[in-house]
Protein backbone atom coordinates (compact mmCIF):
# COMPACT_ATOMS: atom_id res chain seq x y z
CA UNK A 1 25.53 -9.81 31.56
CA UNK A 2 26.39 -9.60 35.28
CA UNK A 3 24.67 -11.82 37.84
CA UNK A 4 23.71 -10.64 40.80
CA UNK A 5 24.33 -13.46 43.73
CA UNK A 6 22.45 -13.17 47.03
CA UNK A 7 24.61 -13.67 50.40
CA UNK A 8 23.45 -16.83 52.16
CA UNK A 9 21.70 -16.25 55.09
CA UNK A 10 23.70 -17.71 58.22
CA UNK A 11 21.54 -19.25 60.80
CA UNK A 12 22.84 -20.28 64.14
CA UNK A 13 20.79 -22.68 66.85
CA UNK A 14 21.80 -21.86 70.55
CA UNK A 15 21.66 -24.99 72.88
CA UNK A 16 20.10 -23.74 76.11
CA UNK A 17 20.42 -26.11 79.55
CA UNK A 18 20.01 -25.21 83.73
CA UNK A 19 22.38 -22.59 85.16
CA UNK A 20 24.78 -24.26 87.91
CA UNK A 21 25.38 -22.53 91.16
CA UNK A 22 29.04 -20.96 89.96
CA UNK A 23 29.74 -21.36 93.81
CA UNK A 24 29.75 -24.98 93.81
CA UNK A 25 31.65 -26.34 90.65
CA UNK A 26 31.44 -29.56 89.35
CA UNK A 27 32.41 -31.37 86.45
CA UNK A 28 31.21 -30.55 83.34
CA UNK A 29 28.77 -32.77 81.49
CA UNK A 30 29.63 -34.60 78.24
CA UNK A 31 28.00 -32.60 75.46
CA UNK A 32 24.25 -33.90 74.73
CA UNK A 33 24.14 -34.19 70.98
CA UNK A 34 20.04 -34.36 70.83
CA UNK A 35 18.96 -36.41 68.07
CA UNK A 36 18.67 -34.90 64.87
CA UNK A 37 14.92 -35.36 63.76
CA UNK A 38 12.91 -33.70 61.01
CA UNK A 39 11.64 -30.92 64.24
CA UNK A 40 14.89 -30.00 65.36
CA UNK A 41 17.45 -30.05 62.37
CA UNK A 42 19.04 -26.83 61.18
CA UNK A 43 17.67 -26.27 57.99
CA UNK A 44 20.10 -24.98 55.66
CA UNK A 45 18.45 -22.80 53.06
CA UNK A 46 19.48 -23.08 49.27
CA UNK A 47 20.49 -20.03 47.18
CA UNK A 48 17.07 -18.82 45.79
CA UNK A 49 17.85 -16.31 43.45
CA UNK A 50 15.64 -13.02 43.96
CA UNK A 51 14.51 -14.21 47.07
CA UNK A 52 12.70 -11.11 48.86
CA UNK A 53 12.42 -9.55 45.06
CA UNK A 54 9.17 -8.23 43.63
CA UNK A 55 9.24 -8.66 40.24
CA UNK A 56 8.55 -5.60 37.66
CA UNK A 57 9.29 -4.62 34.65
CA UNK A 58 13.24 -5.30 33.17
CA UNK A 59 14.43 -1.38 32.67
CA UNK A 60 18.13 -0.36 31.88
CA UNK A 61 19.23 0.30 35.00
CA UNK A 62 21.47 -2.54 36.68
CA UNK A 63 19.13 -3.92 38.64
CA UNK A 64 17.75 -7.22 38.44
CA UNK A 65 13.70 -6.08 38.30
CA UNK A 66 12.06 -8.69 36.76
CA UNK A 67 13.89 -11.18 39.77
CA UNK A 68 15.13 -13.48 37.19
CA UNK A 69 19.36 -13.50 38.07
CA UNK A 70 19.35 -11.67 35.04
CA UNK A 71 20.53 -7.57 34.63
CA UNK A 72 19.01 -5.75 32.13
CA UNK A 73 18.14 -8.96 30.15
CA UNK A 74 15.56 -8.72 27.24
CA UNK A 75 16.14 -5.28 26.05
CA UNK A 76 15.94 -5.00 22.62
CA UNK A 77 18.02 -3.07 20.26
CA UNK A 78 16.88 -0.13 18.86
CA UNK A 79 17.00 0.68 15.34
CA UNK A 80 17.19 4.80 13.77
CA UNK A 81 17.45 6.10 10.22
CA UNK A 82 16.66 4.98 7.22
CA UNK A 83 18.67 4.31 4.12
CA UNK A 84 22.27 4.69 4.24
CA UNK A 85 22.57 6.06 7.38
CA UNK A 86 20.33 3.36 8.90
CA UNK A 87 21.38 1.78 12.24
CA UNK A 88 20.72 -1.14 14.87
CA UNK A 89 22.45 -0.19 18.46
CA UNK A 90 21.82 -1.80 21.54
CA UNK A 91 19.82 0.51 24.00
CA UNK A 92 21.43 -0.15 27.19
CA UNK A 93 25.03 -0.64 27.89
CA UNK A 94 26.68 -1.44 31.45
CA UNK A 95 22.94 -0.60 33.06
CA UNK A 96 22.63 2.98 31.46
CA UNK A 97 20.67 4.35 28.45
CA UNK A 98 22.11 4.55 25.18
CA UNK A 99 20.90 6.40 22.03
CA UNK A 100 20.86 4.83 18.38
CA UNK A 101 22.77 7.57 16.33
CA UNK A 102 22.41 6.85 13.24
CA UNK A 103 25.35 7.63 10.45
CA UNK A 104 25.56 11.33 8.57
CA UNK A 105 23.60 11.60 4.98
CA UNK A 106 25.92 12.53 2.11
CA UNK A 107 24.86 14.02 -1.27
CA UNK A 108 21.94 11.87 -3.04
CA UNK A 109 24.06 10.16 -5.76
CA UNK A 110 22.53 8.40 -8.88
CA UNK A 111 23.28 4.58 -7.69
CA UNK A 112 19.85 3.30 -6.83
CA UNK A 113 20.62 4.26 -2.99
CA UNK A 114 19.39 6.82 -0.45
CA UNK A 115 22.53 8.60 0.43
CA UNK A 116 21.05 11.48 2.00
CA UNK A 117 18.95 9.43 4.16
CA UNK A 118 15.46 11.31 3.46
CA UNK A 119 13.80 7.84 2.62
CA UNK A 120 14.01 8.37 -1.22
CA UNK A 121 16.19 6.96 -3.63
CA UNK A 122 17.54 9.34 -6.43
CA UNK A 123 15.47 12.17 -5.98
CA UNK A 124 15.75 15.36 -7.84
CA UNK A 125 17.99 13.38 -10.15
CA UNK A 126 15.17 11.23 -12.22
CA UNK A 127 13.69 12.47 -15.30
CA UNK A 128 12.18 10.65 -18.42
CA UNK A 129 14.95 8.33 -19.85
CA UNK A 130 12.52 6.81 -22.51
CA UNK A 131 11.62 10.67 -23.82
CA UNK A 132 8.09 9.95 -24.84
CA UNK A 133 7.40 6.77 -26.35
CA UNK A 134 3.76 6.59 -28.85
CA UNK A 135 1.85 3.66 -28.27
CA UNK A 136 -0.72 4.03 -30.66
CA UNK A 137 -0.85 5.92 -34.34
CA UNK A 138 -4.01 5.90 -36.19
CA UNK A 139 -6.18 8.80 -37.06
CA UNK A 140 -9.51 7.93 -34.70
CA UNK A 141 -9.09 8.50 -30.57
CA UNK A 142 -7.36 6.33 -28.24
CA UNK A 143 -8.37 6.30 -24.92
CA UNK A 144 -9.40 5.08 -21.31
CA UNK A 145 -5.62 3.16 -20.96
CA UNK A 146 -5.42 0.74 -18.55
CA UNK A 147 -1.59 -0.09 -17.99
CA UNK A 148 -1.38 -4.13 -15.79
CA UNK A 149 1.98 -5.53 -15.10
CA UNK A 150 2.86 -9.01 -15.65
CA UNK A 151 6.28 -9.29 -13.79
CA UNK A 152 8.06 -9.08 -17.24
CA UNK A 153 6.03 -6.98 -19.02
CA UNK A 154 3.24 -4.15 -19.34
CA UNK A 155 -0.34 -4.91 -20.84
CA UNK A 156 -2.14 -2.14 -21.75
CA UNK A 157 -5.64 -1.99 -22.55
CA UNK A 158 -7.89 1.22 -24.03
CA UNK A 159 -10.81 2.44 -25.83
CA UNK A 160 -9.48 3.07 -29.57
CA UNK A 161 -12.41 4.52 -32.47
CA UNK A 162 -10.51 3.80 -35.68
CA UNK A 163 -13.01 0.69 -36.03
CA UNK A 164 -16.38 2.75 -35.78
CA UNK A 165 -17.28 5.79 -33.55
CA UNK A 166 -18.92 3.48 -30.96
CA UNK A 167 -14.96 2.39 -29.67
CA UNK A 168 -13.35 -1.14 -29.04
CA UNK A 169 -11.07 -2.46 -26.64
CA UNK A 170 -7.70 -2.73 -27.84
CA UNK A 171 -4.47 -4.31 -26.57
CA UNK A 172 -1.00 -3.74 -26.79
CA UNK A 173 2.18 -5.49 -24.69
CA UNK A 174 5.34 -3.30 -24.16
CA UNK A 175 8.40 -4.33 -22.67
CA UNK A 176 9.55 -2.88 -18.90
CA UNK A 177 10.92 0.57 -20.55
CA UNK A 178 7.90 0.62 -23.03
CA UNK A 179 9.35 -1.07 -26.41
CA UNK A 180 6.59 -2.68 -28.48
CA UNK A 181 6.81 -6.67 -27.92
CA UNK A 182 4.47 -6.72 -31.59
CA UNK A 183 4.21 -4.15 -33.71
CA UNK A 184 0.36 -4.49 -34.18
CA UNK A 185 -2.39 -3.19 -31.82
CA UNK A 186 -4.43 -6.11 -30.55
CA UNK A 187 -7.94 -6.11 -31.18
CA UNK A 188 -10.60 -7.45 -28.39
CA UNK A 189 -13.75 -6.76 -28.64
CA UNK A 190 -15.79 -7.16 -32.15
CA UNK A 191 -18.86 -5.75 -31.18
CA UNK A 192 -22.14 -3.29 -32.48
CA UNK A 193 -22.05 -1.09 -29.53
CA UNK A 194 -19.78 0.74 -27.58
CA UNK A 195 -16.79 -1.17 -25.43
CA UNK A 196 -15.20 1.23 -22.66
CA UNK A 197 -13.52 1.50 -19.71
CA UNK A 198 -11.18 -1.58 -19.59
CA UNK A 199 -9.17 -2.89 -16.69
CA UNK A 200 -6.62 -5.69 -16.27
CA UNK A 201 -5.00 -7.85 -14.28
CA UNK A 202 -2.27 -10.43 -14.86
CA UNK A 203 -3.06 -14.13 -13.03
CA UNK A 204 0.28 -15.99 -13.89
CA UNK A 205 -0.34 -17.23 -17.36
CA UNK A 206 -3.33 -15.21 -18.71
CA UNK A 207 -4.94 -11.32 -18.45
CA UNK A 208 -8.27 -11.18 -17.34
CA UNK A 209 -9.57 -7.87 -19.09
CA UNK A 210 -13.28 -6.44 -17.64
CA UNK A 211 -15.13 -3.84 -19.69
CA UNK A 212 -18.51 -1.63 -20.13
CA UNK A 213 -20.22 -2.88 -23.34
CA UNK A 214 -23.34 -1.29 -24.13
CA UNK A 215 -24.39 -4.30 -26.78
CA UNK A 216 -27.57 -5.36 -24.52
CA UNK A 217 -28.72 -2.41 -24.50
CA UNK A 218 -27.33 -0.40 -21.59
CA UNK A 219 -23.37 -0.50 -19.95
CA UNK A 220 -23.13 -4.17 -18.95
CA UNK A 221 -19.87 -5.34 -17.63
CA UNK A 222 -17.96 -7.72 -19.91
CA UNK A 223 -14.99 -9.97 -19.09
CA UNK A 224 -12.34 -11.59 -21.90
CA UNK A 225 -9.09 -14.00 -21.10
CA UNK A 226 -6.27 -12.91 -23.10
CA UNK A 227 -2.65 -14.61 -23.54
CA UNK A 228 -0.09 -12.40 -23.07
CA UNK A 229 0.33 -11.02 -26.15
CA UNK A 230 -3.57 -10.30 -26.01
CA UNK A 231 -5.08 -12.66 -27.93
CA UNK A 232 -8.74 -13.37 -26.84
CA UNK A 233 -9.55 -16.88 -25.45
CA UNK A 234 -12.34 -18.08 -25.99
CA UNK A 235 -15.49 -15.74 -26.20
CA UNK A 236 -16.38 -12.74 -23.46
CA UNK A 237 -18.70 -13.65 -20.32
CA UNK A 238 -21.08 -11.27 -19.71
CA UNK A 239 -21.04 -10.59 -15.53
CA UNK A 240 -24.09 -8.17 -15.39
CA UNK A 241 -27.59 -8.33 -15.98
CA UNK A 242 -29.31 -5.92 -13.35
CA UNK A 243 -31.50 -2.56 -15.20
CA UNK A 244 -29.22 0.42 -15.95
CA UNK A 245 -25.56 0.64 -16.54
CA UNK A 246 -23.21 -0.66 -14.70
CA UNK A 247 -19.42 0.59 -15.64
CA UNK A 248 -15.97 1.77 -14.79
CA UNK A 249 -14.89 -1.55 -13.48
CA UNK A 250 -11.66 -2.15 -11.48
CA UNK A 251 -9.73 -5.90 -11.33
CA UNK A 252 -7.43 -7.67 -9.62
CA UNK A 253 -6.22 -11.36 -9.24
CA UNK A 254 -5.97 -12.41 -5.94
CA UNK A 255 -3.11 -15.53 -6.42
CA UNK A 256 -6.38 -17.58 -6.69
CA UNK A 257 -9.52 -15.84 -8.04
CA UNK A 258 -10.07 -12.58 -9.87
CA UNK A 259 -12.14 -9.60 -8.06
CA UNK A 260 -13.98 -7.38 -9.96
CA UNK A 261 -15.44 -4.21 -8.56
CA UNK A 262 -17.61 -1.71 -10.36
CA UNK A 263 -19.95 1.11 -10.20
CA UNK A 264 -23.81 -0.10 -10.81
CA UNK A 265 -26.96 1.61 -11.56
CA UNK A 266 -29.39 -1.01 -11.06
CA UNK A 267 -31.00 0.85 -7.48
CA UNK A 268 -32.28 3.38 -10.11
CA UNK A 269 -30.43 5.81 -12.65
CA UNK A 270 -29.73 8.29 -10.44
CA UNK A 271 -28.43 6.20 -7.54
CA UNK A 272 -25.00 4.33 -8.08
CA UNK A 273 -23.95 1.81 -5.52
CA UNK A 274 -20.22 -0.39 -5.74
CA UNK A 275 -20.37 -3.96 -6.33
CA UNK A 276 -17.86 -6.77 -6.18
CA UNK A 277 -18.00 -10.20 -7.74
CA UNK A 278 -15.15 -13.13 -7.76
CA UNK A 279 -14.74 -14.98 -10.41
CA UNK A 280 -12.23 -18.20 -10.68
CA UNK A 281 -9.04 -18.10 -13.46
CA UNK A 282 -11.25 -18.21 -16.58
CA UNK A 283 -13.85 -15.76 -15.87
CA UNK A 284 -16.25 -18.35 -13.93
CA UNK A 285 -18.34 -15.66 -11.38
CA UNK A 286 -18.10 -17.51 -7.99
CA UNK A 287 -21.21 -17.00 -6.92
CA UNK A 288 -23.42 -13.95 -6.87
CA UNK A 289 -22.84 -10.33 -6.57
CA UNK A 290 -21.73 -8.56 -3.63
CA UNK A 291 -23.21 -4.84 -2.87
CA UNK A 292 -20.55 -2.75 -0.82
CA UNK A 293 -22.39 0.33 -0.55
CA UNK A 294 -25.95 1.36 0.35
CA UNK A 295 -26.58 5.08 0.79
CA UNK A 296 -29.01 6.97 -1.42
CA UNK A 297 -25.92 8.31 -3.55
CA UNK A 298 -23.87 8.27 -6.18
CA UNK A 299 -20.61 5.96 -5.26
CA UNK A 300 -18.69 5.76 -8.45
CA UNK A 301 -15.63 4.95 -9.96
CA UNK A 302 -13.88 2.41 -7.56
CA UNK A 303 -10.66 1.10 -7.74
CA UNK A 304 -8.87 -1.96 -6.25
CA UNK A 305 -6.05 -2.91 -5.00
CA UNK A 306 -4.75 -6.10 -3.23
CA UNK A 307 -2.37 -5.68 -0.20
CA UNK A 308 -1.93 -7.50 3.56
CA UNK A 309 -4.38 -10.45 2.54
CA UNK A 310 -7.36 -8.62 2.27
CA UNK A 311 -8.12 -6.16 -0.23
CA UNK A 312 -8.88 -2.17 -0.36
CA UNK A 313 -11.29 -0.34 -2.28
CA UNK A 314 -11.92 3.54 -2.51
CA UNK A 315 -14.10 5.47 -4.77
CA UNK A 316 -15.89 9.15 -4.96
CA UNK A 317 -19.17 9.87 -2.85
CA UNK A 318 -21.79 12.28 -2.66
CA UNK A 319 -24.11 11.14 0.24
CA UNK A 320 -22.82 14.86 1.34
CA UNK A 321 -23.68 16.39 -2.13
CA UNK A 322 -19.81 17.56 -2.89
CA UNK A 323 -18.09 14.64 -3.76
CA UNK A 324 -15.73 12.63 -1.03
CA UNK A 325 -13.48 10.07 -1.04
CA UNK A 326 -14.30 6.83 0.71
CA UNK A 327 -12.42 3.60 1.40
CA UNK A 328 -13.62 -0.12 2.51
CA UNK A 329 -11.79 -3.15 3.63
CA UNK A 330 -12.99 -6.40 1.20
CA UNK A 331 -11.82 -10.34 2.27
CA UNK A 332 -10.14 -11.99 -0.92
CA UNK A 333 -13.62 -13.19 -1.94
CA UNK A 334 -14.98 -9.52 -2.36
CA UNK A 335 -16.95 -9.24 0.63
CA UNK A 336 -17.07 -6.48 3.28
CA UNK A 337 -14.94 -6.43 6.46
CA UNK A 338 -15.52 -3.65 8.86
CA UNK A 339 -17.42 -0.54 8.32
CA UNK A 340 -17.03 2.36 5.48
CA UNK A 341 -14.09 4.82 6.46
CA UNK A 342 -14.90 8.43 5.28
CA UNK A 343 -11.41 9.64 4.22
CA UNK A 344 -12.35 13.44 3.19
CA UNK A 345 -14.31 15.58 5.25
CA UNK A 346 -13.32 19.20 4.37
CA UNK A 347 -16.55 20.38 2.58
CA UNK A 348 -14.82 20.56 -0.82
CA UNK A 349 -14.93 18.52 -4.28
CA UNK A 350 -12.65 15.35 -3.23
CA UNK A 351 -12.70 12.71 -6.32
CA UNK A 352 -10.75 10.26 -8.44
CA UNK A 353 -8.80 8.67 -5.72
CA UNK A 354 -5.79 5.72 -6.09
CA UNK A 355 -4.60 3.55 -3.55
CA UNK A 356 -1.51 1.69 -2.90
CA UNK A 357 -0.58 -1.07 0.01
CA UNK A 358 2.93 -0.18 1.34
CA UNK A 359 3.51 -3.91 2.83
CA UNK A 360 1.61 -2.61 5.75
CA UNK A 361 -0.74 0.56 5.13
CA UNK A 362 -2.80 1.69 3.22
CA UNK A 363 -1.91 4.88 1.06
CA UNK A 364 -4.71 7.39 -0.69
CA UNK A 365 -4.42 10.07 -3.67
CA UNK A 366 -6.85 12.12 -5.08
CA UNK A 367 -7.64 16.03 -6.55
CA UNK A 368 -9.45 18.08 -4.12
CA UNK A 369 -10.24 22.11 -4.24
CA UNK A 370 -10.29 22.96 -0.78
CA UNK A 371 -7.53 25.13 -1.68
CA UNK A 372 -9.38 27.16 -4.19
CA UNK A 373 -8.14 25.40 -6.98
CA UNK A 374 -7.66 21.59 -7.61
CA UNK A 375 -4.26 19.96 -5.56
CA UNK A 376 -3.56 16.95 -5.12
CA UNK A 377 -4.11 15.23 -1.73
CA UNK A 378 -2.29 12.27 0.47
CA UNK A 379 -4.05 10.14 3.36
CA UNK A 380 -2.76 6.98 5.10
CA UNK A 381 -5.03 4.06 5.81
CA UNK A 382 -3.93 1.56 8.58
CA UNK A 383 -4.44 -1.89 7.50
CA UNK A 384 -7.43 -2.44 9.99
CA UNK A 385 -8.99 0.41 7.92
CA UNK A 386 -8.71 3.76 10.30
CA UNK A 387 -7.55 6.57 9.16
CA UNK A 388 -3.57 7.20 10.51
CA UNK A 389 -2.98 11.44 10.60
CA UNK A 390 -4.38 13.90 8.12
CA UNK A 391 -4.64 15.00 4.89
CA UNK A 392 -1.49 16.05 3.18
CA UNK A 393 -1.00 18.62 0.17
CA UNK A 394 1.35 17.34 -2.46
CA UNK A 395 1.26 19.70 -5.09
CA UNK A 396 1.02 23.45 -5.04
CA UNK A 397 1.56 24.93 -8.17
CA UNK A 398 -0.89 27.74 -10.02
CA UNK A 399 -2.96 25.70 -11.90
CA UNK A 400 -4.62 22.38 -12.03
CA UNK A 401 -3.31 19.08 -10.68
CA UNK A 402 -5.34 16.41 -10.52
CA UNK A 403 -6.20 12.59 -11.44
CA UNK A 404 -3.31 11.22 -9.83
CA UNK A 405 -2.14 8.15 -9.83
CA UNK A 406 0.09 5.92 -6.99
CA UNK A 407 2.53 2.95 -6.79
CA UNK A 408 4.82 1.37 -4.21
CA UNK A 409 8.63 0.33 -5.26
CA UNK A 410 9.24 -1.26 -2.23
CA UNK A 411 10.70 1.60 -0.38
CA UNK A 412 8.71 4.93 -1.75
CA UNK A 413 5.86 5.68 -3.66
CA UNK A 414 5.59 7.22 -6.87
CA UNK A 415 2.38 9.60 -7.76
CA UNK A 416 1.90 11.10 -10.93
CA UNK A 417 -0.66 13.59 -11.93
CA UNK A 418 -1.93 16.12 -14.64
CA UNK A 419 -1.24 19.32 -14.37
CA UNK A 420 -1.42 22.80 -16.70
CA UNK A 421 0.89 24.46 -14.18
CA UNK A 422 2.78 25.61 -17.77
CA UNK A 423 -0.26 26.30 -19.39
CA UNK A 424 -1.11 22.88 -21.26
CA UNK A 425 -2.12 19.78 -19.18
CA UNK A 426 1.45 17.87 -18.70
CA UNK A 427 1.82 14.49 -16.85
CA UNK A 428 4.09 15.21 -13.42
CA UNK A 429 6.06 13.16 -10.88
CA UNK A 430 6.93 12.98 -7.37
CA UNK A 431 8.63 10.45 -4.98
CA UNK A 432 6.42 10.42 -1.72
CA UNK A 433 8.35 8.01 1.61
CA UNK A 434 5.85 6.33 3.44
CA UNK A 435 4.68 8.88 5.80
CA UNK A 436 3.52 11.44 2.69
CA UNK A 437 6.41 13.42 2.91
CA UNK A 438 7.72 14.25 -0.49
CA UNK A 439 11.30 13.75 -0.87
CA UNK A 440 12.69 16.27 -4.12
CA UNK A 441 10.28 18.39 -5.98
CA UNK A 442 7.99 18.29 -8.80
CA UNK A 443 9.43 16.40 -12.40
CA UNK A 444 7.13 17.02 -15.47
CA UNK A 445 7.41 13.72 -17.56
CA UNK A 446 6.09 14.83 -20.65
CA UNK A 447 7.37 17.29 -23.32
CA UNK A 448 4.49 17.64 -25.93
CA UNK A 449 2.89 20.69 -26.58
CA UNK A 450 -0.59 19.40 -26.01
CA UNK A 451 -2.25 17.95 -23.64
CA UNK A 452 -1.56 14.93 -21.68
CA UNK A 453 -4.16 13.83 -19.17
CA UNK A 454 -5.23 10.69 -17.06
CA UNK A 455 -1.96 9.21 -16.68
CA UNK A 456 -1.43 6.06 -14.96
CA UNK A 457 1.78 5.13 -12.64
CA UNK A 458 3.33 1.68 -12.20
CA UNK A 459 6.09 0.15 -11.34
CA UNK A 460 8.48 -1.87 -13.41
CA UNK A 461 10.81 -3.81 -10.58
CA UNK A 462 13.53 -1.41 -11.43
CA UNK A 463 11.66 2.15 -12.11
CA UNK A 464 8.12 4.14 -12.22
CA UNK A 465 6.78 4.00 -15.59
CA UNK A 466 3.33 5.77 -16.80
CA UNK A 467 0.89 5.75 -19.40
CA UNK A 468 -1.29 8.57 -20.72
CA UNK A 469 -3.45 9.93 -23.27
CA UNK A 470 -2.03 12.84 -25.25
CA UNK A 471 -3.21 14.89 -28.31
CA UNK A 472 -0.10 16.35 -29.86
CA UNK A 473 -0.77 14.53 -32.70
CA UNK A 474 -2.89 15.73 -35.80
CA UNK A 475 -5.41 15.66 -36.45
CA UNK A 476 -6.49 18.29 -34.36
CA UNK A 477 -8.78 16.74 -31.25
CA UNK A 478 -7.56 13.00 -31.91
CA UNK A 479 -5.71 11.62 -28.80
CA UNK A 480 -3.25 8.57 -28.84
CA UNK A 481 -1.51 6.88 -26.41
CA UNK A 482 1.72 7.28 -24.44
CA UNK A 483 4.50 5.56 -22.24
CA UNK A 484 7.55 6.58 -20.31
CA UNK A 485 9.28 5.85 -17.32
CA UNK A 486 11.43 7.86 -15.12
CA UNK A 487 14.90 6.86 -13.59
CA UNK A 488 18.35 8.58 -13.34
CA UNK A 489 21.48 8.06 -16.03
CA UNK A 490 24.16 6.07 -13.75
């Protein structure tokens, strides 16, 4: 970087004495050399760099603004594109503007990479390697699955009836592409009433599975430690005791504690309100109770997700009698920060929302009709909870799509959703970059010929795999569970 030198000022001192009459000469005197004190010596300045500068702002242009000796200093590279083509170029060069250009896209290969620079990796090139795996095989209903992720492997969780007709929660681990890790279902609960609506989350060593068990005598919720190959430890805590139900919980572990949220009756049986309650590695509640909302509606089923230190919740709404999706910043304890953020305002049925933390938003799915039928929907949440942009249609296909579900690999997200766009419900997939823009078009996962609904996506650490009911199967009516992931043969 050139320096820019200032010239030294020159300053001169001019010795003044009487003027002689030129007609009468005499001798010159010797030079007077007055003594040098601090009042009459020459002061030599130093060399003050960007002396006589006013300081501003350091622009590519070079000029010393900022009146540092420095040109163009401080400028910081600018960086353009995104996968392969991604770049980092300096933005000024010899005191003039320069672009970042980032490289040319080539055609999207199948190597894990985005080669055509669109911010997705393999798309229109994925489609179910696993074909579609059955998780479950008896002749009563499976359903309600719950898929958690371990780091090495998938727990799932469901309601299965082949016990009595009230349901019990069930457990079964699968490897990362969906293989059994037993080859027996795992039973949990062993009660007289009805278990439903499990969740699960993994805390390093153990699952911590909540449920709705209607044993007391309404929907309280329930919570069980399992090892990971689902075993029950010890006996279930009960976590509720308030009048009415309280159901369709959602859990996650924090790194510390476990958070539960849930949908509760208890403000009367027409009102339901979300709660949240931490609880320690075994179950322990910390403390009491937390409501989260307090309007004269119905808030129901939440879910939660952990992401930027805090944690996100969303559920469905009707304070405005249609239903509407609504999201809330919680601390890692399960207590409110900030104010409710209304995500849907468009005057149609918005419900069933997901949520994903890309590293540093927020990311919302859910089925909505403003369209005349049911579509699926796209919203971004900043992480101080505002709303970032509008809402964005992801499907569009005659038909039904809704229920989706969302993940984030890292780099994209992956939503899937049921749709009957072929006539039967069919689980579907599509890779979504980080702004909601999807990147390749619509894959259908599933190939039975009946109908496959409520499908949950994950991710595995190396692809998106999903879970689902599905009632192919005979006998006619019975649903059993599903798996598969998606990827591309390399």
């Amino acid at each position: 970087m050139r320096t820019l030198f200032l010239a030294l000022v020159v300053l001169s001192a001019c010795n003044s004495g009487r003027l002689k009459n030129v007609l009468e000469p005499e001798p010159l005197p010797e030079p007077v050399v007055p003594e040098r004190t601090a009042e009459t010596t020459p002061v030599r300045p130093i060399q003050v760099v960007g002396a006589g500068c006013t300081p501003s702002a350091e622009v590519c242009d070079g000029l010393d603004n900022d009146c540092d000796g420095s040109v163009d200093e401080g400028l910081l590279p600018a960086m353009c594109g995104m996968g392969e083509c991604a770049a980092v170029a300096p933005t000024c060069v010899n005191g003039a503007p320069k672009a970042c250009m980032p490289a040319a896209g080539t055609t999207e290969l199948c190597d894990g990479r985005d080669n055509d620079c669109d911010g997705s990796v393999d798309e229109d090139l994925v489609s179910n390697l696993a074909s579609d795996r059955r998780i479950t095989s008896n002749p009563s209903t499976s359903d309600f699955v719950y898929a958690g992720w371990s780091g090495t492997q998938f727990g799932l969780v469901w309601q299965d009836k082949r016990d009595n007709a009230q349901g019990e929660i069930y457990f079964a681990a699968l490897d990362r592409q969906g293989a059994r890790l037993s080859p027996m279902d795992r039973r949990v609960t062993m009660t007289s009433g009805q278990s439903t609506h499990p969740a699960l989350a993994w805390n390093g060593t153990h699952y911590g599975a909540v449920y709705a068990d209607d044993t007391p005598g309404n929907l309280e919720l329930h919570f069980q430690l399992l090892a990971q190959d689902g075993t029950p430890m010890g006996a279930a805590r009960r976590l509720t005791t308030a009048a009415n139900a309280s159901d369709w919980p959602d859990i996650v572990w924090t790194g510390t504690k476990f958070v539960v949220v849930w949908e509760d009756e208890r403000a009367g049986a027409a009102k339901e309100d979300v709660w949240s309650l931490a609880l320690d590695r075994n179950g322990m509640p910390l403390g009491s109770a937390v409501q989260l909302t307090t309007s004269m509606a119905r808030e129901m089923s939440p879910v939660l997700k952990l992401g930027g230190g805090e944690l996100g919740v969303v559920w469905s709404d009707t304070r405005f009698t249609q239903r509407e999706v609504y999201f809330r910043r919680l601390d890692l304890d399960g207590r409110p920060l900030g104010s409710e953020l209304r995500v849907t305002n468009d005057g149609a049925d918005s419900a069933w929302p997901d949520l994903a933390w890309n590293g540093s938003n927020w990311a919302v799915v859910w089925h909505d009709t403003r369209d005349g039928n049911q579509e699926v929907y796209f919203a971004r949440i900043t992480a101080a909870g505002a709303k970032q942009g509008g809402d964005l249609r992801l499907t569009n296909a005659a038909g039904s799509s809704g229920y989706p579900s969302i993940d984030w690999n890292g780099f994209e997200y992956g939503v899937s959703w049921q749709d009957d766009r072929g006539g039967n419900s069919a689980v579907y997939f599509t890779q979504v970059n980080a702004m909601g823009q999807k990147n390749g078009g619509d894959v259908r996962v599933t190939s039975g010929g009946g109908s496959s609904s409520f499908t949950t996506a994950l991710w595995n650490g190396q692809q998106f795999a999903f879970a689902w009911r599905d009632d192919r199967d005979s006998p006619q009516g019975n649903t059993e569970l599903y798996f598969a992931y998606v990827g591309c043969v390399r």
